[in-house]
PDB file of N, CA and C in Angstrom:
ATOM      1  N   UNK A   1     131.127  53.371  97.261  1.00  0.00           N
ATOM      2  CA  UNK A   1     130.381  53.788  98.439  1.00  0.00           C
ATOM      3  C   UNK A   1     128.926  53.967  98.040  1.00  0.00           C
ATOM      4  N   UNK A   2     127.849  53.440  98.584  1.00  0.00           N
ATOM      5  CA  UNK A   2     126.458  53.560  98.465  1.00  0.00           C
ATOM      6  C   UNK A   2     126.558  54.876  99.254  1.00  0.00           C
ATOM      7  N   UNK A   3     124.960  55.369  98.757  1.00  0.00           N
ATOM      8  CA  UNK A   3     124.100  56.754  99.176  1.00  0.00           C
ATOM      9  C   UNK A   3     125.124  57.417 100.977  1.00  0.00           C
ATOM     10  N   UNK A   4     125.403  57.859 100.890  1.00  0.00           N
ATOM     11  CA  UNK A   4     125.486  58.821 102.248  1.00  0.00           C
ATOM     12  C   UNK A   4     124.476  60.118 102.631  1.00  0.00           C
ATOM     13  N   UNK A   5     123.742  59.681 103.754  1.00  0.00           N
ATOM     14  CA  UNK A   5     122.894  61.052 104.032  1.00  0.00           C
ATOM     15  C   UNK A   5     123.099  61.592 105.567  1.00  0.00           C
ATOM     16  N   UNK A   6     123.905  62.854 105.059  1.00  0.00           N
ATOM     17  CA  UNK A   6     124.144  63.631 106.754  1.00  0.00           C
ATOM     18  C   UNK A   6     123.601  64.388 107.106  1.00  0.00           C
ATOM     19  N   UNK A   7     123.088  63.954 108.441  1.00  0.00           N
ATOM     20  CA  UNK A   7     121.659  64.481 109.271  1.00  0.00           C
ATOM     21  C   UNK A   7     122.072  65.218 110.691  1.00  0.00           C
ATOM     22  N   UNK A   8     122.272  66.394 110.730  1.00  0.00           N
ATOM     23  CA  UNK A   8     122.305  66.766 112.159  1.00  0.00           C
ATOM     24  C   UNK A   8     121.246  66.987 112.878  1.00  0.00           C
ATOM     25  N   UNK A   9     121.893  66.682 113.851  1.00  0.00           N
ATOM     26  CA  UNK A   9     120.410  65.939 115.324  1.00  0.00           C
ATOM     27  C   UNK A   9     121.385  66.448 116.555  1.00  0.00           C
ATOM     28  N   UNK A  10     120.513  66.708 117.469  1.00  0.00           N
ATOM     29  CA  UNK A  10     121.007  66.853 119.334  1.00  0.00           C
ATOM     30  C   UNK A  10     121.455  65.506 119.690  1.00  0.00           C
ATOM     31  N   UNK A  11     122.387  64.914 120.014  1.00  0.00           N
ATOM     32  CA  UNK A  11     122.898  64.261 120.920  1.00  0.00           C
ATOM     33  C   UNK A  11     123.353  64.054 122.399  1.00  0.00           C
ATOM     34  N   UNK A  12     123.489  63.625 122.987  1.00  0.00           N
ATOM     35  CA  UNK A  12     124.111  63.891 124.308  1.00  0.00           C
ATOM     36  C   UNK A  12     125.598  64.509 123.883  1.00  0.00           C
ATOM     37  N   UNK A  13     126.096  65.236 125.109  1.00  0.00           N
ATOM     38  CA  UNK A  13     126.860  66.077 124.900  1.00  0.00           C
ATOM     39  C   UNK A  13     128.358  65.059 124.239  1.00  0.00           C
ATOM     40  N   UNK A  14     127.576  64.005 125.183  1.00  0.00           N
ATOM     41  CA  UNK A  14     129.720  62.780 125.021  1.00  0.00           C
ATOM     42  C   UNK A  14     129.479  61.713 123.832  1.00  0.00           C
ATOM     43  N   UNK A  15     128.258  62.149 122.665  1.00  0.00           N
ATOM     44  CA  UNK A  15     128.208  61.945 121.594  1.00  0.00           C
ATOM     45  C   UNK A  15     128.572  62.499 120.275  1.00  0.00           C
ATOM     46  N   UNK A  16     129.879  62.068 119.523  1.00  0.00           N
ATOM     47  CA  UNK A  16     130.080  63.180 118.500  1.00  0.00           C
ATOM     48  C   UNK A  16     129.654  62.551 117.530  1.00  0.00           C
ATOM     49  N   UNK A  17     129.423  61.532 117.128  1.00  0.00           N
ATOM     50  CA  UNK A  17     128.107  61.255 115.776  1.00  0.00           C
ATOM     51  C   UNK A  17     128.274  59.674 115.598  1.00  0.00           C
ATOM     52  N   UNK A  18     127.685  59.124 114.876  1.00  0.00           N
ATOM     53  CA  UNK A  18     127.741  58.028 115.243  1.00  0.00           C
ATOM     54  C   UNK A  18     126.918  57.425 113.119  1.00  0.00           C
ATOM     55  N   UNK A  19     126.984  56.697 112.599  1.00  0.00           N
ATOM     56  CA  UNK A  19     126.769  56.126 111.323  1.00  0.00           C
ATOM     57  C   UNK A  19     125.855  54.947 111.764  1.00  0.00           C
ATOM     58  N   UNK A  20     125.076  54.946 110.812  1.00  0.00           N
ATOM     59  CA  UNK A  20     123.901  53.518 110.556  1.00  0.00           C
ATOM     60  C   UNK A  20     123.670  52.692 109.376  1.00  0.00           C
ATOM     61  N   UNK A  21     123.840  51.754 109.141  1.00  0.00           N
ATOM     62  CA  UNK A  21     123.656  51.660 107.454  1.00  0.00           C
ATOM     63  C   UNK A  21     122.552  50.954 107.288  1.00  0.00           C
ATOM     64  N   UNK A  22     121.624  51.468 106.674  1.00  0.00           N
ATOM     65  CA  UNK A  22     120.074  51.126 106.838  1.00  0.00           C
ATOM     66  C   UNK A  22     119.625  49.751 105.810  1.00  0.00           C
ATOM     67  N   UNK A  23     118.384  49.508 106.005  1.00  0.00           N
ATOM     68  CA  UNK A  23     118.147  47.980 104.923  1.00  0.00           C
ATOM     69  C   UNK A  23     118.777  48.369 103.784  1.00  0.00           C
ATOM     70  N   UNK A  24     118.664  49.324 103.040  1.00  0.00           N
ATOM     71  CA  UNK A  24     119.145  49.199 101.250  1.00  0.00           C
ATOM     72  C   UNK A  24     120.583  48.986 101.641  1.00  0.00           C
ATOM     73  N   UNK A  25     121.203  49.449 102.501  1.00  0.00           N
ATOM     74  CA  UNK A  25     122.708  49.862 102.142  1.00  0.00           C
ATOM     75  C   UNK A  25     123.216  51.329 102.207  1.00  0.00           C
ATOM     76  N   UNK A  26     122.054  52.112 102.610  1.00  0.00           N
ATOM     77  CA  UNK A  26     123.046  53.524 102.638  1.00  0.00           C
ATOM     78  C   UNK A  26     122.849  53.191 103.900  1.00  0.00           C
ATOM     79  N   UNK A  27     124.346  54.888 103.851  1.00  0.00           N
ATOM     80  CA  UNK A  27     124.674  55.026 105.348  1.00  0.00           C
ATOM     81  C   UNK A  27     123.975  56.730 105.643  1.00  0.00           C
ATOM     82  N   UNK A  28     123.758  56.511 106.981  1.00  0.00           N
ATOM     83  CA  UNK A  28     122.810  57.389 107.644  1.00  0.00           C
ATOM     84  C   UNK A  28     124.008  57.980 108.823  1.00  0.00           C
ATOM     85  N   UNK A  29     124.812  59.214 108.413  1.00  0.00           N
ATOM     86  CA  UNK A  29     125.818  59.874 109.592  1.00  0.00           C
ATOM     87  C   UNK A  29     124.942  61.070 110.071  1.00  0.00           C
ATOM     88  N   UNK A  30     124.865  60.503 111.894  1.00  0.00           N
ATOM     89  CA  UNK A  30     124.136  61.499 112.540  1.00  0.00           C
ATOM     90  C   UNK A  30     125.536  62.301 113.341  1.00  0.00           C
ATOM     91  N   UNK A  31     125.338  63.948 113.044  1.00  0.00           N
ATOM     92  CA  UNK A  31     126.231  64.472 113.553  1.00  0.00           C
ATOM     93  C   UNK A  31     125.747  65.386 115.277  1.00  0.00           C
ATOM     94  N   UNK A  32     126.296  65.600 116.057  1.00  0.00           N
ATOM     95  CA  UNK A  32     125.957  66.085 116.734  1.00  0.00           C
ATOM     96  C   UNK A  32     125.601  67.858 117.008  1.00  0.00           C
ATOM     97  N   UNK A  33     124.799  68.456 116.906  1.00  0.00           N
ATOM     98  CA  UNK A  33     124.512  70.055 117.126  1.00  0.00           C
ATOM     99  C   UNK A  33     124.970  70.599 118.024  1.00  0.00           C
ATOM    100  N   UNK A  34     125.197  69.748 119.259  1.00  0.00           N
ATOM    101  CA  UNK A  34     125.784  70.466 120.699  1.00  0.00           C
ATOM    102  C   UNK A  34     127.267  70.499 120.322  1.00  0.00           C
ATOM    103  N   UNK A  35     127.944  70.196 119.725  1.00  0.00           N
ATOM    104  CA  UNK A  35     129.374  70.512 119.651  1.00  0.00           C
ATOM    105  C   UNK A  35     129.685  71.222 118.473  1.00  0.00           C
ATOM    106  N   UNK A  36     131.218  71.833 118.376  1.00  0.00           N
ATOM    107  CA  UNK A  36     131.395  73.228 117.149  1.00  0.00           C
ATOM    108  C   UNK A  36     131.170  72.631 116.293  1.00  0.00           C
ATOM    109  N   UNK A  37     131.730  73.663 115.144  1.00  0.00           N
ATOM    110  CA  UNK A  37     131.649  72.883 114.106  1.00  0.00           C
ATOM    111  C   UNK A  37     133.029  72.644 113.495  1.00  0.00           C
ATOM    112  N   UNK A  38     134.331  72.821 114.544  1.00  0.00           N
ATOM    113  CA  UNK A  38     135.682  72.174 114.218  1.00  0.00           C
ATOM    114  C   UNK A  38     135.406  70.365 114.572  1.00  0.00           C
ATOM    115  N   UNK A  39     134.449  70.209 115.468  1.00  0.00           N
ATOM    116  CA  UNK A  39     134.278  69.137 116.410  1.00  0.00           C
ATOM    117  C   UNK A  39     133.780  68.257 114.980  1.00  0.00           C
ATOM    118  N   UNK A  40     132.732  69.112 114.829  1.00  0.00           N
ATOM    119  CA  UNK A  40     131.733  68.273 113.196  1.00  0.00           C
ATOM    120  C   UNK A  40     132.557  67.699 112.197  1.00  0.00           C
ATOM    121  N   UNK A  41     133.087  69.057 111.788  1.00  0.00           N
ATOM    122  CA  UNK A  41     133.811  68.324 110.997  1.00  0.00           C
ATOM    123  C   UNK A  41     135.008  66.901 110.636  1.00  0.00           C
ATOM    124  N   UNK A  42     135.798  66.869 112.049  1.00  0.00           N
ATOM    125  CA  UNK A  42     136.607  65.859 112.612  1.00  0.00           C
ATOM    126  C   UNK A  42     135.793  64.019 112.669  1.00  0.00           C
ATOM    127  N   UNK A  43     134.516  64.631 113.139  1.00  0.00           N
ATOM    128  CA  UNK A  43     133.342  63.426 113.808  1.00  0.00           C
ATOM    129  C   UNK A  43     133.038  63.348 112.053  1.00  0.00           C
ATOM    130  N   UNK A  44     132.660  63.648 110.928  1.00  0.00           N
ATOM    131  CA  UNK A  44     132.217  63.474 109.438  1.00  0.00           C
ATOM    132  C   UNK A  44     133.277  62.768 109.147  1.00  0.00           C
ATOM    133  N   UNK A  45     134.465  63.426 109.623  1.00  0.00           N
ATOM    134  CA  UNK A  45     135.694  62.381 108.281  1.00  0.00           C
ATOM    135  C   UNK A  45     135.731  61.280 109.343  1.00  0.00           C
ATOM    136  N   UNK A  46     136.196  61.084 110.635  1.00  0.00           N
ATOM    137  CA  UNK A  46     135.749  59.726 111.461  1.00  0.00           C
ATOM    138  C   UNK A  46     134.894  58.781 110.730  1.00  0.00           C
ATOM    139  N   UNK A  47     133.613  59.315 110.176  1.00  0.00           N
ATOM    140  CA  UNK A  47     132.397  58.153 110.309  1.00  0.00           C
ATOM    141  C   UNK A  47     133.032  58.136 108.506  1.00  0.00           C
ATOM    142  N   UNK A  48     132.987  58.964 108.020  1.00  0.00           N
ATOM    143  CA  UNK A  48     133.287  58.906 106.684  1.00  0.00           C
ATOM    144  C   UNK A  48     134.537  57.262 106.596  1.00  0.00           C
ATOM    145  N   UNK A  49     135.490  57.642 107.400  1.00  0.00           N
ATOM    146  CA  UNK A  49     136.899  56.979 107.233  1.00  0.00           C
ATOM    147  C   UNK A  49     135.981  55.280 107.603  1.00  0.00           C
ATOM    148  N   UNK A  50     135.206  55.484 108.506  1.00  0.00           N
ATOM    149  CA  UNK A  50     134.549  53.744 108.644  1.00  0.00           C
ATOM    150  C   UNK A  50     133.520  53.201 107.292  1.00  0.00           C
ATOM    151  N   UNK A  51     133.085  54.336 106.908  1.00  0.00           N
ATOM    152  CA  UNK A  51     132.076  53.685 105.651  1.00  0.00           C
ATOM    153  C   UNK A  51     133.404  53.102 104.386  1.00  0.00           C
ATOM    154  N   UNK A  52     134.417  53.609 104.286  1.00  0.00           N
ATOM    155  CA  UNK A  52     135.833  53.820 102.900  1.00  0.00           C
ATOM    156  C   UNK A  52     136.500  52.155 103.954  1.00  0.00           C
ATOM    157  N   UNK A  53     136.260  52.295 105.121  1.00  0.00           N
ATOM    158  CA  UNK A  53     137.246  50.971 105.473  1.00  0.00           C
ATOM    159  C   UNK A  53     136.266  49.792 105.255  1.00  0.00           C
ATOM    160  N   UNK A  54     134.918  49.840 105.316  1.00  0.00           N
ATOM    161  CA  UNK A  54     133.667  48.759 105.194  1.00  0.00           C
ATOM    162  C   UNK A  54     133.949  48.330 106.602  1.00  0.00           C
ATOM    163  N   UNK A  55     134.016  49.029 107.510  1.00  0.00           N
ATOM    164  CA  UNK A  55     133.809  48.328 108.846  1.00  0.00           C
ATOM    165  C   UNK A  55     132.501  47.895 109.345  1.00  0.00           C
ATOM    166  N   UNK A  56     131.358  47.824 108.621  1.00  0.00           N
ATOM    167  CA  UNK A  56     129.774  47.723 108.647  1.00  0.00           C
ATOM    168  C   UNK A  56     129.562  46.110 108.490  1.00  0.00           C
ATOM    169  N   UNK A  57     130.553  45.987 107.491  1.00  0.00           N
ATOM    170  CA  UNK A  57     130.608  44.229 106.977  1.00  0.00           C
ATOM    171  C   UNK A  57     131.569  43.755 108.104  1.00  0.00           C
ATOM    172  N   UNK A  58     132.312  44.345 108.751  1.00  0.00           N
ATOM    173  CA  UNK A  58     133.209  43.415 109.488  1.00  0.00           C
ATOM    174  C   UNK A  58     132.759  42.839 110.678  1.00  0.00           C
ATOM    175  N   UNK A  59     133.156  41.660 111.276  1.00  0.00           N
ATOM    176  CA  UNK A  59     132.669  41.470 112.371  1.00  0.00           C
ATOM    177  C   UNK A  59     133.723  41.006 113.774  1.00  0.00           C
ATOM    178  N   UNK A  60     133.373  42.888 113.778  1.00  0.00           N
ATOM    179  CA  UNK A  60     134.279  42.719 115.381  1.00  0.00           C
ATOM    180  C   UNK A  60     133.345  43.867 116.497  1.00  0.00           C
ATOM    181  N   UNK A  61     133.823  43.960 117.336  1.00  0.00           N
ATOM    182  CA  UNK A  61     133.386  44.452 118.235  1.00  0.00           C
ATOM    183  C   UNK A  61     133.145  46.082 117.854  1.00  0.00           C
ATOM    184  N   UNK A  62     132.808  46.675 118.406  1.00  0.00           N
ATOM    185  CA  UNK A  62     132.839  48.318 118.114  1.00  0.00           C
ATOM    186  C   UNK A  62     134.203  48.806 118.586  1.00  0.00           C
ATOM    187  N   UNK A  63     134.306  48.139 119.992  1.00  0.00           N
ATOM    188  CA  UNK A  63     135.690  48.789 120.283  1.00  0.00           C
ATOM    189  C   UNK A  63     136.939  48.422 119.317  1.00  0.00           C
ATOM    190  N   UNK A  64     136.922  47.258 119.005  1.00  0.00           N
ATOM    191  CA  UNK A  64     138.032  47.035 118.132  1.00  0.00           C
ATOM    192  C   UNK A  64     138.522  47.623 117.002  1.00  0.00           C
ATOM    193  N   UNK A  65     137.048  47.877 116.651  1.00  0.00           N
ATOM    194  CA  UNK A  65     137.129  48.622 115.329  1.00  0.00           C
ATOM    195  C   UNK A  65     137.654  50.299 115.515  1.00  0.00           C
ATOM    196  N   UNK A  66     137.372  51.400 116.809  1.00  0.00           N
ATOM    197  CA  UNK A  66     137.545  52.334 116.924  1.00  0.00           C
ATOM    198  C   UNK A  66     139.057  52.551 117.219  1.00  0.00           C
ATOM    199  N   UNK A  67     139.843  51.322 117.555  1.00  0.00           N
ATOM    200  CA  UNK A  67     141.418  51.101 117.458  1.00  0.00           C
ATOM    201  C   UNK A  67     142.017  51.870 116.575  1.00  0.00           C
TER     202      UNK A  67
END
């Protein structure tokens, strides 16, 4: 796994975080502030579980991938 840097930021409320993987190769997990932090934690291992599957390299849809 390259660099991971987790950044909490305001989101809209029906956002629970969402991952970016920037030019070098790290990934950038933005978590959301408006929700708990049972919510946070759930939304970290989510984005976590897509960086460990390499769904960044794959090429499918978003929805497919959230299957």
């Amino acid at each position: 796994m390259d660099n991971v840097f987790l950044r909490y930021v305001s989101l809209p409320p029906t956002v629970k975080g969402l991952t970016v993987q920037d030019e070098t190769g790290n990934y950038n997990i933005y978590v959301n502030t408006r929700l708990t932090y049972e919510t946070n934690q759930q939304t970290l291992q989510h984005e976590l579980q897509h960086i460990k599957n390499n769904d960044f390299q794959k090429f499918l849809h978003v929805r497919d991938i959230e299957k």
